[in-house]
Protein backbone atom coordinates (compact mmCIF):
# COMPACT_ATOMS: atom_id res chain seq x y z
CA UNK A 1 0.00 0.00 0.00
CA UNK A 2 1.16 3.10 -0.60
CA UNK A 3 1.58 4.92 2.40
CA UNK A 4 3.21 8.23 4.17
CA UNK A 5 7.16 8.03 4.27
CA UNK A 6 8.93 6.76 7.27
CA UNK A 7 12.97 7.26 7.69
CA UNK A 8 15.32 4.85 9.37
CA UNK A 9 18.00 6.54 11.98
CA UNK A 10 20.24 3.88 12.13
CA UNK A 11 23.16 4.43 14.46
CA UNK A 12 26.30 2.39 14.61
CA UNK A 13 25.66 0.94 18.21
CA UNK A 14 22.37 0.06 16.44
CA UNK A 15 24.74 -2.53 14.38
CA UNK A 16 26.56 -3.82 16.99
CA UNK A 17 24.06 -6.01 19.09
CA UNK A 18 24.56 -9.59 19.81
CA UNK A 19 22.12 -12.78 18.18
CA UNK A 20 20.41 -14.42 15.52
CA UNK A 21 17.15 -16.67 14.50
CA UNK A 22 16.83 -19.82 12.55
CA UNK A 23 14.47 -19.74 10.29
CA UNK A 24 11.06 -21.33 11.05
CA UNK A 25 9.38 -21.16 7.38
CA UNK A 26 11.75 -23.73 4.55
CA UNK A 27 12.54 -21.59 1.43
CA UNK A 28 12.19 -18.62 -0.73
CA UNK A 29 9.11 -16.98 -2.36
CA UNK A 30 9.24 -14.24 -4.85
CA UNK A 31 6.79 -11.31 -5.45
CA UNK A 32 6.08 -10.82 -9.09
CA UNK A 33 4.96 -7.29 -9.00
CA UNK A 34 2.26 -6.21 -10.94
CA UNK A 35 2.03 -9.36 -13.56
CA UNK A 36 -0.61 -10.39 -14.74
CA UNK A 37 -1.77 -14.03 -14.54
CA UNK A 38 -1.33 -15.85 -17.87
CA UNK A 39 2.41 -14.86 -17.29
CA UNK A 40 2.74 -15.65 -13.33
CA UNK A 41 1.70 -19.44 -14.48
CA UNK A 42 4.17 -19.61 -17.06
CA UNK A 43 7.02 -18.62 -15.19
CA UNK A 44 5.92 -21.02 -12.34
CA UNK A 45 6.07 -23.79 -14.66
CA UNK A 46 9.08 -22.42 -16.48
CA UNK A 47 11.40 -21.04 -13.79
CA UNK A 48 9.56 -21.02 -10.29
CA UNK A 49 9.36 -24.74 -9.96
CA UNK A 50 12.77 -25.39 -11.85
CA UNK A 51 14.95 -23.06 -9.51
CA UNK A 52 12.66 -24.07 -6.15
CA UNK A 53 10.72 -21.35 -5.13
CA UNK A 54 8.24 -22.43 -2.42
CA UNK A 55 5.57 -19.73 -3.83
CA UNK A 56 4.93 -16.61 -5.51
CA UNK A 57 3.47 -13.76 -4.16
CA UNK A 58 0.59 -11.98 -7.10
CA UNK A 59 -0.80 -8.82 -6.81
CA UNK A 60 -4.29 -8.07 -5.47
CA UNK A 61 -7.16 -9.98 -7.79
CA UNK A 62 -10.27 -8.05 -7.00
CA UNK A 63 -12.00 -5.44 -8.44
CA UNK A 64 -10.30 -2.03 -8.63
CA UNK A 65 -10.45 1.39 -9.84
CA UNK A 66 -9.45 2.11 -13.30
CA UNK A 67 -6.30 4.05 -13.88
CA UNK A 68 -2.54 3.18 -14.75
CA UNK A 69 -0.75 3.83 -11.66
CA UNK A 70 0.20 0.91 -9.86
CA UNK A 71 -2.01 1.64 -6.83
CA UNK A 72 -5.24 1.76 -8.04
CA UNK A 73 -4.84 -2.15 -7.61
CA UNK A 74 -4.46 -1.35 -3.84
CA UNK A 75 -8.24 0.64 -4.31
CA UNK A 76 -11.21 -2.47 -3.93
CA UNK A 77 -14.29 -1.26 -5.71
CA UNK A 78 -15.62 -5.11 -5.38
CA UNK A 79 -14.37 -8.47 -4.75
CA UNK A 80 -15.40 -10.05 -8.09
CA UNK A 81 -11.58 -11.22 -9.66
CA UNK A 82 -11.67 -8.93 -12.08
CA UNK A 83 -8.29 -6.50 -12.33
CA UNK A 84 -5.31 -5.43 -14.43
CA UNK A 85 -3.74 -9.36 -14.18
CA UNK A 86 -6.68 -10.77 -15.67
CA UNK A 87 -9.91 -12.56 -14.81
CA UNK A 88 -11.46 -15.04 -12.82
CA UNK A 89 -10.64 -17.86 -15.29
CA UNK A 90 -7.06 -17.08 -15.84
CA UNK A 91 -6.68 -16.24 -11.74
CA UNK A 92 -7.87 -19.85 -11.54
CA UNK A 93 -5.97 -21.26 -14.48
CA UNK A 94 -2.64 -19.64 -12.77
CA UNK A 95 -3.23 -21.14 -9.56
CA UNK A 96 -4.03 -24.32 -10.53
CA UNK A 97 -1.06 -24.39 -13.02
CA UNK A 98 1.50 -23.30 -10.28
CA UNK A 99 0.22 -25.37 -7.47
CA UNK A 100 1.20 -28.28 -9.88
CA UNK A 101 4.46 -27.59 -10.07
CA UNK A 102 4.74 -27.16 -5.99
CA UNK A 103 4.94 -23.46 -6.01
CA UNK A 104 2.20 -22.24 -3.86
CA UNK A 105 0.47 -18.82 -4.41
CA UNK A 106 0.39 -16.08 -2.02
CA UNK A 107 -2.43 -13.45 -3.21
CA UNK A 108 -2.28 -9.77 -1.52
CA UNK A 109 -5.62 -9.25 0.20
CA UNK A 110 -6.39 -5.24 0.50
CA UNK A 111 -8.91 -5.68 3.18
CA UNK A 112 -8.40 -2.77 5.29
CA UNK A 113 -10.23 0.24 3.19
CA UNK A 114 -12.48 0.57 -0.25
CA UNK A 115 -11.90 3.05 -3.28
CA UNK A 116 -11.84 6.21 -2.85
CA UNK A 117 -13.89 8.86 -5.23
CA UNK A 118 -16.75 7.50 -7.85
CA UNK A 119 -16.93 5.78 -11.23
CA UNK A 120 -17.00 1.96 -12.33
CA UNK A 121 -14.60 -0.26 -11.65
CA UNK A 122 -12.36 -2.84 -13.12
CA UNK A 123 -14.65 -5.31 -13.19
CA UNK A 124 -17.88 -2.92 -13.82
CA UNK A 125 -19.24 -2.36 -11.06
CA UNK A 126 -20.07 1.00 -9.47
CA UNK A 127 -18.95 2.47 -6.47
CA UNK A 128 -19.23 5.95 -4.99
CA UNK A 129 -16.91 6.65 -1.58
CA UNK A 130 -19.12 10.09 -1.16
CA UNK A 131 -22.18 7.73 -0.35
CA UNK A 132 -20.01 4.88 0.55
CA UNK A 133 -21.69 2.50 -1.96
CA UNK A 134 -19.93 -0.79 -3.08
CA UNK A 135 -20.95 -3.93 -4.46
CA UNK A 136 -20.46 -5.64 -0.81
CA UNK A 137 -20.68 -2.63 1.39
CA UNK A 138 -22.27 0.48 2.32
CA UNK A 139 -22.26 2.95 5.25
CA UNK A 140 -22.71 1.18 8.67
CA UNK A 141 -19.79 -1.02 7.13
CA UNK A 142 -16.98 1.66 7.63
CA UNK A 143 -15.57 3.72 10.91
CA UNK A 144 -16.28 7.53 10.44
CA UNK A 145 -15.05 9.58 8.33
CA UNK A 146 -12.12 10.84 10.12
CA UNK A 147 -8.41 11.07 8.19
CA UNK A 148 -4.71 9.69 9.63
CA UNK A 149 -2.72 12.62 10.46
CA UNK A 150 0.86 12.50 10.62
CA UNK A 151 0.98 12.76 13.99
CA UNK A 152 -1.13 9.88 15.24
CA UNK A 153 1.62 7.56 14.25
CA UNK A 154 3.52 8.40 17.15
CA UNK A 155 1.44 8.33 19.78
CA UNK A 156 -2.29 7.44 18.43
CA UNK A 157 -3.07 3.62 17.55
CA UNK A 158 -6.70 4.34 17.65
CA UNK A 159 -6.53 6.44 15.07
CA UNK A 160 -4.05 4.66 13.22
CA UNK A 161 -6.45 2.14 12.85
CA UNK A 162 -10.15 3.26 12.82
CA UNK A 163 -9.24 6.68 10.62
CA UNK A 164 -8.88 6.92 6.52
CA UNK A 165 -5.06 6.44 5.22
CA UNK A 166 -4.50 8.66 2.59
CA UNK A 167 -8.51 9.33 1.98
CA UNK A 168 -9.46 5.81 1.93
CA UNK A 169 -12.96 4.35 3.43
CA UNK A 170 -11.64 2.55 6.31
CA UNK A 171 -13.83 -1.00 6.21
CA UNK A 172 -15.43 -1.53 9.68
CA UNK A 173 -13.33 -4.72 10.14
CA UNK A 174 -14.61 -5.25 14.06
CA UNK A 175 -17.74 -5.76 12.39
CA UNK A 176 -19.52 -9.14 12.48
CA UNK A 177 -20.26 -9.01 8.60
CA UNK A 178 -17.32 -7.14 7.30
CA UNK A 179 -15.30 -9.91 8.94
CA UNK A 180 -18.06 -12.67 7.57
CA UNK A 181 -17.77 -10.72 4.01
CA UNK A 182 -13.95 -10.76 4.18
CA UNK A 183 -13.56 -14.19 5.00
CA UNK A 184 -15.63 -14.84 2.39
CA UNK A 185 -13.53 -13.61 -0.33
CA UNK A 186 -10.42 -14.99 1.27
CA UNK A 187 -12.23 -18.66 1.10
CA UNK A 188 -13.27 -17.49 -2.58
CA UNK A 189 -9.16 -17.27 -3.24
CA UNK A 190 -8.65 -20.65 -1.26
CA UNK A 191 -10.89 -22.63 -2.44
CA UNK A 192 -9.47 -22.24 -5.87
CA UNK A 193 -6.35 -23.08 -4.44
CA UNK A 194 -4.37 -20.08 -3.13
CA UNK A 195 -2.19 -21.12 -0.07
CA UNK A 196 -1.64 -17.89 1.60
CA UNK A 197 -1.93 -14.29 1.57
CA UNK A 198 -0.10 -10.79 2.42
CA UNK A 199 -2.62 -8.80 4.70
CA UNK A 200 -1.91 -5.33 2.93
CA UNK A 201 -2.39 -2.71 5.67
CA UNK A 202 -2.78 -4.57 8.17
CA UNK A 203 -0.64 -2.23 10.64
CA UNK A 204 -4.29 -0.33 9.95
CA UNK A 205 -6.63 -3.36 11.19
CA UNK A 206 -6.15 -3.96 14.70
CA UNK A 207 -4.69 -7.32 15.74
CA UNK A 208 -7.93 -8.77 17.09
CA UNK A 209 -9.88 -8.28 14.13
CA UNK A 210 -7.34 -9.89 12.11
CA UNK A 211 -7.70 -12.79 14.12
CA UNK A 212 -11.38 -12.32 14.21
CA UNK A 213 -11.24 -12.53 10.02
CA UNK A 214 -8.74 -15.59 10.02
CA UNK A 215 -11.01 -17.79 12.38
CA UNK A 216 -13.78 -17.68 9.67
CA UNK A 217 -10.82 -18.52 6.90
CA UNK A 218 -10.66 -22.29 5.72
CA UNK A 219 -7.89 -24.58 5.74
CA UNK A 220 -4.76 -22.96 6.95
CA UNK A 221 -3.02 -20.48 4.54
CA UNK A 222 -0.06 -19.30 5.42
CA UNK A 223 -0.20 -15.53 6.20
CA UNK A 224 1.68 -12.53 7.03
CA UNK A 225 0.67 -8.91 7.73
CA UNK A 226 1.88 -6.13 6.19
CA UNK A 227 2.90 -3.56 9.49
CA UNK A 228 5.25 -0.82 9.21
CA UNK A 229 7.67 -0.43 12.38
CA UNK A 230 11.15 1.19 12.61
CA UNK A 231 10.41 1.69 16.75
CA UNK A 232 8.63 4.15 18.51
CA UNK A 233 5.22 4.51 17.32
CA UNK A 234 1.99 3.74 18.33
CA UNK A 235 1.48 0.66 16.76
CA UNK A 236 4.14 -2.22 17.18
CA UNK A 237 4.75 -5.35 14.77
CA UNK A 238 4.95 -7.52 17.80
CA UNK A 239 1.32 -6.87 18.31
CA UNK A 240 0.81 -8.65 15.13
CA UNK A 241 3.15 -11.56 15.79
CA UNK A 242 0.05 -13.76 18.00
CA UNK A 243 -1.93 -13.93 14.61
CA UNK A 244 0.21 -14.75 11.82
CA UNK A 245 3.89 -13.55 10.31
CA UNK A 246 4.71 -9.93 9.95
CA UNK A 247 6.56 -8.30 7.66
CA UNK A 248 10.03 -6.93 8.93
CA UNK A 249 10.73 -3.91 7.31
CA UNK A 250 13.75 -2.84 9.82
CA UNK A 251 15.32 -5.68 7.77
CA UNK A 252 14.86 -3.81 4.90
CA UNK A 253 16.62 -0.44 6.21
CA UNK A 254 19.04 -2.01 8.19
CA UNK A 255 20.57 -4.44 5.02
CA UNK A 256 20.27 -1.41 2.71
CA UNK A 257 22.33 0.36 5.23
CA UNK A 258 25.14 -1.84 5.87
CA UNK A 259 25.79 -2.70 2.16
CA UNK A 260 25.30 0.94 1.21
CA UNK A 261 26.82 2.81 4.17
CA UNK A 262 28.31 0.41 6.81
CA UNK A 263 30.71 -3.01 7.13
CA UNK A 264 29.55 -6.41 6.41
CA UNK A 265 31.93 -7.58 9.31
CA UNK A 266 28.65 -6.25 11.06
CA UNK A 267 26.71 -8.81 9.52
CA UNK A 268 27.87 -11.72 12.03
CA UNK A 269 25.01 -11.66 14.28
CA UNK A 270 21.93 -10.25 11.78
CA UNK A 271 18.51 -10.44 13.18
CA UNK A 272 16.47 -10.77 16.14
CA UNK A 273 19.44 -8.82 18.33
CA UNK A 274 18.93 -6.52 15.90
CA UNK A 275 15.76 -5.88 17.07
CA UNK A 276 14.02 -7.29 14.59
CA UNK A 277 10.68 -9.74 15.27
CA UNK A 278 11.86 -13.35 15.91
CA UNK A 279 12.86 -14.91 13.13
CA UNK A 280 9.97 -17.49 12.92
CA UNK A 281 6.98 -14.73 12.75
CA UNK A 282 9.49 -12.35 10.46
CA UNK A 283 9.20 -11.81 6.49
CA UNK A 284 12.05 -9.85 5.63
CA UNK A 285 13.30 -8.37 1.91
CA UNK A 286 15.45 -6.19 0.42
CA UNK A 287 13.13 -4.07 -0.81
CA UNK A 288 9.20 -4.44 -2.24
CA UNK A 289 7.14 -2.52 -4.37
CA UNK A 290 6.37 0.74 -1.87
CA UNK A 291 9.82 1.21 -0.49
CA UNK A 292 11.80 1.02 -3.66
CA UNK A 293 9.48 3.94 -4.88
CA UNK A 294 10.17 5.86 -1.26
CA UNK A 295 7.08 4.71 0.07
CA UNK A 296 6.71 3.08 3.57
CA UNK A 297 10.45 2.72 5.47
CA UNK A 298 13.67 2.95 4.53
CA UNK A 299 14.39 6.00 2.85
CA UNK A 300 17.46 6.34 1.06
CA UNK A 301 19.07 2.90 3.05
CA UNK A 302 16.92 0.88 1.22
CA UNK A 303 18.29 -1.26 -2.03
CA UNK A 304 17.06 -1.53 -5.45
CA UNK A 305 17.74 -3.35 -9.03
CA UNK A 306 18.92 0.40 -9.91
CA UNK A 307 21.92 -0.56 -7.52
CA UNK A 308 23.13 -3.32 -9.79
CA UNK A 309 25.68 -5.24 -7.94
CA UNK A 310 25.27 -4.11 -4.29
CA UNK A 311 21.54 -4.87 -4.57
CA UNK A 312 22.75 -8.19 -6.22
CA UNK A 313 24.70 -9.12 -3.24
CA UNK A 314 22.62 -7.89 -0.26
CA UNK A 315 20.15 -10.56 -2.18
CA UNK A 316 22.49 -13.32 -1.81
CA UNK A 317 23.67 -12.69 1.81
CA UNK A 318 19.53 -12.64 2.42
CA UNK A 319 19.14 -15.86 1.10
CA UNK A 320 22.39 -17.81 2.91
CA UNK A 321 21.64 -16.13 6.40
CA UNK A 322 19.10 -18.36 7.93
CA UNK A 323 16.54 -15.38 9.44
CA UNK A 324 13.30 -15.02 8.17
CA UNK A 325 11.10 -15.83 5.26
CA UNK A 326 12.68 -13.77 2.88
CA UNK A 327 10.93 -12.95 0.02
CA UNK A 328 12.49 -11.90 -3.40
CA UNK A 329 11.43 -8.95 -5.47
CA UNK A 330 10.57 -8.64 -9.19
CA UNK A 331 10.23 -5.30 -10.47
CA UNK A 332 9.46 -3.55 -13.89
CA UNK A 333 11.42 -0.27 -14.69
CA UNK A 334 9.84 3.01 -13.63
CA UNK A 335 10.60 6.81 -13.94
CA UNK A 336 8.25 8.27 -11.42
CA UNK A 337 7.12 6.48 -8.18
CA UNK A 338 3.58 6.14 -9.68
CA UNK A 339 3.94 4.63 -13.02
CA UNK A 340 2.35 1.65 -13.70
CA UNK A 341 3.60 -1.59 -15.03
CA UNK A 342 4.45 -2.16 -19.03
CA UNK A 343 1.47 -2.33 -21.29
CA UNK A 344 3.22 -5.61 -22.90
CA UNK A 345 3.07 -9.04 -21.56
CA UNK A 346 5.85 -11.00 -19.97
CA UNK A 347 5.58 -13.60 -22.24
CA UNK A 348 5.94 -13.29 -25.66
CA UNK A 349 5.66 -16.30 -27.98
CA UNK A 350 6.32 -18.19 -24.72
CA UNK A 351 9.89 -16.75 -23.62
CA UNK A 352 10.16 -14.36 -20.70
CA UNK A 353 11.13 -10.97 -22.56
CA UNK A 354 13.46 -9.78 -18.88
CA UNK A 355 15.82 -6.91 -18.85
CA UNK A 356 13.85 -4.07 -20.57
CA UNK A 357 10.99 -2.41 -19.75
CA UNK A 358 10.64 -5.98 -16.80
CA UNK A 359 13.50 -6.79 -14.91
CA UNK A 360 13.26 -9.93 -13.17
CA UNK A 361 15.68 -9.58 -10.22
CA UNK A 362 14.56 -13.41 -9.70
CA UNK A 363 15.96 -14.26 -12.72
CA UNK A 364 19.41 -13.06 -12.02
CA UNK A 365 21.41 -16.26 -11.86
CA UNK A 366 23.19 -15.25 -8.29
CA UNK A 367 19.94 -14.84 -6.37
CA UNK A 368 18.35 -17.44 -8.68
CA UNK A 369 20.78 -20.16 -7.99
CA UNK A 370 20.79 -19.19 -4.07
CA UNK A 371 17.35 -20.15 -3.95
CA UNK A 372 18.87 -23.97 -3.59
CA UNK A 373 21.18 -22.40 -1.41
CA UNK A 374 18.58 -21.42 0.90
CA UNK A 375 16.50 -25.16 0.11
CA UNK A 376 19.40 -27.25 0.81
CA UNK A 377 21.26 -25.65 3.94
CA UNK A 378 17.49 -25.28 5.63
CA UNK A 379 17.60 -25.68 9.73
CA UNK A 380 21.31 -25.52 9.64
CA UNK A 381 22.94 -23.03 11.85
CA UNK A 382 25.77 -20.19 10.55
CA UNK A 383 29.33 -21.63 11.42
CA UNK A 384 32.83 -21.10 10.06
CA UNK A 385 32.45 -17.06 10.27
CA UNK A 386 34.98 -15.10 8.42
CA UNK A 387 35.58 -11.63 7.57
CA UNK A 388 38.62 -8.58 6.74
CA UNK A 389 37.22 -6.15 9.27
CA UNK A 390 35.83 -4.71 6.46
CA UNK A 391 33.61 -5.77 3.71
CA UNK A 392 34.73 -9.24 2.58
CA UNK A 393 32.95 -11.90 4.56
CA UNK A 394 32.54 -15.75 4.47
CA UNK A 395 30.02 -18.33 6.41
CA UNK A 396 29.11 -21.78 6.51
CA UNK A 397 25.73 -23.11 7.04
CA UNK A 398 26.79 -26.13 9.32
CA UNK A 399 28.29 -28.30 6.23
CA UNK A 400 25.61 -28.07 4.07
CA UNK A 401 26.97 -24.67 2.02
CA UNK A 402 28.85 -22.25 2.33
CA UNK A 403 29.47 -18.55 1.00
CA UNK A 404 31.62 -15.71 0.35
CA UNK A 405 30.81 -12.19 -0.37
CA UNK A 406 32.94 -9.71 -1.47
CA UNK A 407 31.83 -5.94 -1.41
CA UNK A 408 35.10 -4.33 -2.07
CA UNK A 409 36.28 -3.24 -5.32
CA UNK A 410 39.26 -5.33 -5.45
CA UNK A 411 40.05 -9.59 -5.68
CA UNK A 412 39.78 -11.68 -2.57
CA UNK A 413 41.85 -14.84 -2.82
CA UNK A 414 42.11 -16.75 -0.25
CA UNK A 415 41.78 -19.99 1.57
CA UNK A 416 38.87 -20.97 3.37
CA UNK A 417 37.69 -23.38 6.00
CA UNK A 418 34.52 -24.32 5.13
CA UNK A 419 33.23 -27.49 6.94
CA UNK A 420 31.91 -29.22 3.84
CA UNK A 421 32.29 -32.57 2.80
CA UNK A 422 35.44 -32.99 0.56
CA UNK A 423 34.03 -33.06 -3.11
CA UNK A 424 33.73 -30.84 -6.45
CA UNK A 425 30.92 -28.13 -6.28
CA UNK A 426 29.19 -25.75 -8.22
CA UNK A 427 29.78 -21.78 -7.56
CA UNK A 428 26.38 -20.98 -7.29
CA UNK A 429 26.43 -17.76 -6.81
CA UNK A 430 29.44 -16.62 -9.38
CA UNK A 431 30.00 -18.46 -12.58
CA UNK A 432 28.88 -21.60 -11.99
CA UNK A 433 32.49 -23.22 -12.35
CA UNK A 434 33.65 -26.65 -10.53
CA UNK A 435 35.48 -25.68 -7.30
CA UNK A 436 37.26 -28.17 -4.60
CA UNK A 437 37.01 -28.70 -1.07
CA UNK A 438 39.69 -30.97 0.30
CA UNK A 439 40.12 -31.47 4.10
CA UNK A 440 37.36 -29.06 4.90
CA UNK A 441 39.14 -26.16 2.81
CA UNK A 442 38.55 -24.52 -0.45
CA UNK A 443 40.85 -21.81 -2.22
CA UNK A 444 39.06 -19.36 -4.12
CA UNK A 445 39.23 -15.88 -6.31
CA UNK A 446 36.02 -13.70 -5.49
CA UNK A 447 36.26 -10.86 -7.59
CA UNK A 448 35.63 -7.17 -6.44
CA UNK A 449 31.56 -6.83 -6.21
CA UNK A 450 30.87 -10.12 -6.40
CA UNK A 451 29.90 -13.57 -4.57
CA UNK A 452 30.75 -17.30 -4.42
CA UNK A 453 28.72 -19.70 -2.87
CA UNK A 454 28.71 -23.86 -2.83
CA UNK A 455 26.13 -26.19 -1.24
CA UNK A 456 25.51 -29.80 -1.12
CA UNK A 457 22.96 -30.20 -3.70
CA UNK A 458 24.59 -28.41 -6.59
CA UNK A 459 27.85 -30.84 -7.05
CA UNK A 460 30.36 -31.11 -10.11
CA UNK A 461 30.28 -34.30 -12.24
C-alpha cells in the first residue's frame, strides 16, 4: 500500500548487538509485481518450480479502480476477480497451473479500506466513496469519516487504525459481517487453491480483528501482515506476531544500510538482536514494491535493481543467512514512483522478454541459484564465520553450504575453512564453475563486487 514516508536513523551501536534466528518457514518466495496471470503461471512452470521457489506472491485480484498507476490495484471497488492481471478464469488457471508444479500462491488481500472517489470499476461495477456504496458494502460497514494525520503515528493507535489512510474508506473490520464478508472472499481465493496471503495494511486493522477474520478462513493459509515499524510509534509489529507472520521492514533499512553505508563484518550476528521480530513470525526483503518507490520505510538505506551489484549481493547474503522468510522482489522499470507496469506481456511467444521495460531480479542467476542455497542448507545453523574487518565476509551453514561475499572493489583470494564434505561443487552464486574442497578447505578468487557460494545439492560431475 502506498503509504506516508517513514525514515530509518540507524546508528552504529544500532549494528553492533549480539544474536540471531533460525528460520522457522523452509525456502524462498518471490513477489512478481504487478504481472498479470497468464504470465505468473508460465514462469511457475518455467522457472519457479525449476529453480525451487516455495511460492509466488501476485498482486491483489479483485475489483479495482481504473487508472494506470500501480495503486489503483491497492483501491477495492468489489471483490469479483476482475483486475489489471486478468480474470477469474485465468486467476484460476494460474493457480491451478502453479500449485502443480509445488509453487504455492500467495495473493495480496487489501482488506483494510475501499476506493476512494466514484466511477465503475475494473470489473464494472459501481462504487461511490461520497455515499459509501460498493458492491459488498455500504455505510454502517466503515468507521467515520475521520483522516490519519501524521501525527497519530507516534502516539495514536486508535486512530491509526479506525481513521482513513491517505482518503481511503476505512472498512469496519470489528464488524460481524465485514469480517463474515472478508472471510468470504479470502475462502473465494482458497478454495481455488491459493495457499496464503499478504494482509496489505494490516498495521491499519487492529490485531484482534485480524484474528477475528482468520477464524472464519478455511484450511490454513499461510499468512503474514503487512505492518510498518522502525520503533517508537503507536502501533508495534509484535502486536501482530500472535496472529500470523509480519513483515520486517527494519530488515529492509538495516541491510540497505550496511551494504550501502556500513561493514559487512557487522553482519555476524543479523537479526532478532537486531531488534528485529523473531525470526519465525518475520518476512524480511530487500526491498518491495512501496519502499523502492520511497514509500513506507527505509528512505534512502533501502536497495534496489537500480543498484546493480550491491543490490545483487545484499540478495544473496539474504538468502544464505538463515533469518526469516525472505521474500524476493521482481520489479518492472519506472521513472516516477507512480507509473504503472508495461502495457506488454511478460511472455511473448512463450519466452520471458526480462531486462527491458521488466527486470526480473529473480531471474538473475546469483539470487536465482541461491534459492537452492537457501532449500538445501534449511535448519542448519551459521558456522565457520569469516571476515577482513571490512567488507569481505565468508560463512558456513553447518556443512551443508557455504558462502563468500565480497563488497570491495578489489580480488579476494584466499583460503577458506569451510566445513563441507570434501568433493567438487558448483559456484552458485558466481560463474557456476567446478570448485574443490579438500580437508574441509577450499581456495578461491572472489572478484571485487561479487559472490561465491557452494552447497551440497549443486555438485560437479
Amino acid at each position: 500500500m502506498k503509504k506516508m514516508k517513514h525514515v530509518l536513523q540507524c546508528s552504529a551501536v544500532g549494528l553492533m548487538l549480539t544474536g540471531g534466528a533460525a528460520q522457522s518457514h523452509a525456502g524462498a518466495f518471490v513477489q512478481l509485481f504487478e504481472w498479470k496471470w497468464n504470465d505468473v503461471a508460465q514462469e511457475c512452470e518455467n522457472f519457479l518450480g525449476p529453480k525451487g521457489f516455495s511460492a509466488v506472491q501476485v498482486s491483489p485480484p479483485q475489483e479495482h479502480i481504473q487508472g494506470n498507476a500501480w495503486w489503483t490495484r491497492y483501491q477495492p471497488v468489489s471483490y469479483q476477480l476482475q483486475s489489471r492481471g486478468g480474470n477469474a478464469a485465468d486467476f484460476a488457471n494460474m493457480v491451478s497451473r502453479c500449485n502443480a508444479v509445488g509453487v504455492d500462491v500467495y495473493a495480496d488481500a487489501v482488506v483494510n479500506h475501499m476506493a476512494n472517489g466514484s466511477g465503475t470499476g475494473s470489473g464494472g461495477s459501481s462504487y461511490s466513496s461520497g455515499s459509501l456504496s460498493y458492491p459488498q458494502y455500504s455505510g454502517p460497514d466503515f468507521h467515520s469519516a475521520c483522516d490519519i494525520n501524521s501525527g497519530d503515528y507516534g502516539g495514536n493507535a486508535g486512530r491509526v487504525r479506525n481513521c482513513r489512510l491517505v482518503g481511503l474508506p476505512d472498512l469496519n473490520t470489528a464488524d460481524n459481517y465485514v469480517q463474515s464478508t472478508v472471510a468470504g472472499y479470502l475462502n473465494q481465493l482458497i478454495n481455488l487453491g491459493v495457499k496464503g496471503f499478504r494482509i496489505d495494511a494490516a498495521k491499519h486493522i487492529a490485531p484482534g480483528d485480524i484474528s477475528g477474520i482468520l477464524s472464519r478462513v478455511n484450511g490454513s493459509p499461510y499468512v503474514f501482515q503487512e505492518v510498518i515499524d522502525l520503533g517508537g510509534e503507536a502501533v508495534s509489529a509484535n502486536e501482530y506476531t500472535g496472529t500470523a507472520a509480519v513483515t520486517e521492514f527494519r530488515y529492509s533499512a538495516s541491510i540497505g544500510n550496511v551494504f550501502k553505508n556500513q561493514q559487512l563484518s557487522y553482519l555476524n550476528n543479523f537479526g532478532e538482536s537486531w531488534g528485529f521480530l523473531g525470526g519465525g513470525s518475520a518476512v524480511v526483503f530487500t526491498d518491495n514494491h512501496d519502499n523502492q518507490r520511497g514509500h513506507g520505510a527505509g528512505g534512502a538505506n533501502v536497495l534496489t535493481f537500480k543498484d546493480g551489484s550491491l543490490y545483487n549481493l545484499a540478495n544473496v547474503f539474504m538468502l544464505a543467512w538463515p533469518y526469516g522468510y525472505p521474500k524476493v522482489m521482481s520489479s518492472y522499470a519506472f521513472n516516477n514512483a507512480d507509473q504503472g507496469p508495461p502495457s506488454s506481456s511478460v511472455y511473448q511467444n512463450g519466452v520471458a522478454q526480462c531486462g527491458g521495460a521488466w527486470i526480473c531480479e529473480h531471474r538473475w542467476s546469483s539470487i536465482a541459484n541461491m534459492v537452492a542455497f537457501r532449500n538445501n542448507t534449511d535448519g542448519a545453523g551459521v558456522d565457520h564465520w569469516w571476515d577482513n574487518g571490512s567488507n569481505q565476509i565468508a560463512f558456513g551453514r553447518g556443512g551443508q553450504g557455504f558462502v563468500i561475499i565480497n563488497r570491495q572493489s578489489n580480488a579476494l583470494n584466499r583460503t577458506f575453512s569451510t566445513g563441507m564434505p570434501d568433493g567438487r561443487y558448483r559456484n552458485v552464486a558466481g560463474n557456476n564453475a567446478c570448485v574443490t574442497v579438500s580437508g574441509g578447505q577450499l581456495t578461491v578468487a572472489v572478484p571485487g563486487m561479487e559472490a561465491a557460494a557452494i552447497h551440497v545439492g549443486a555438485p560437479c560431475g
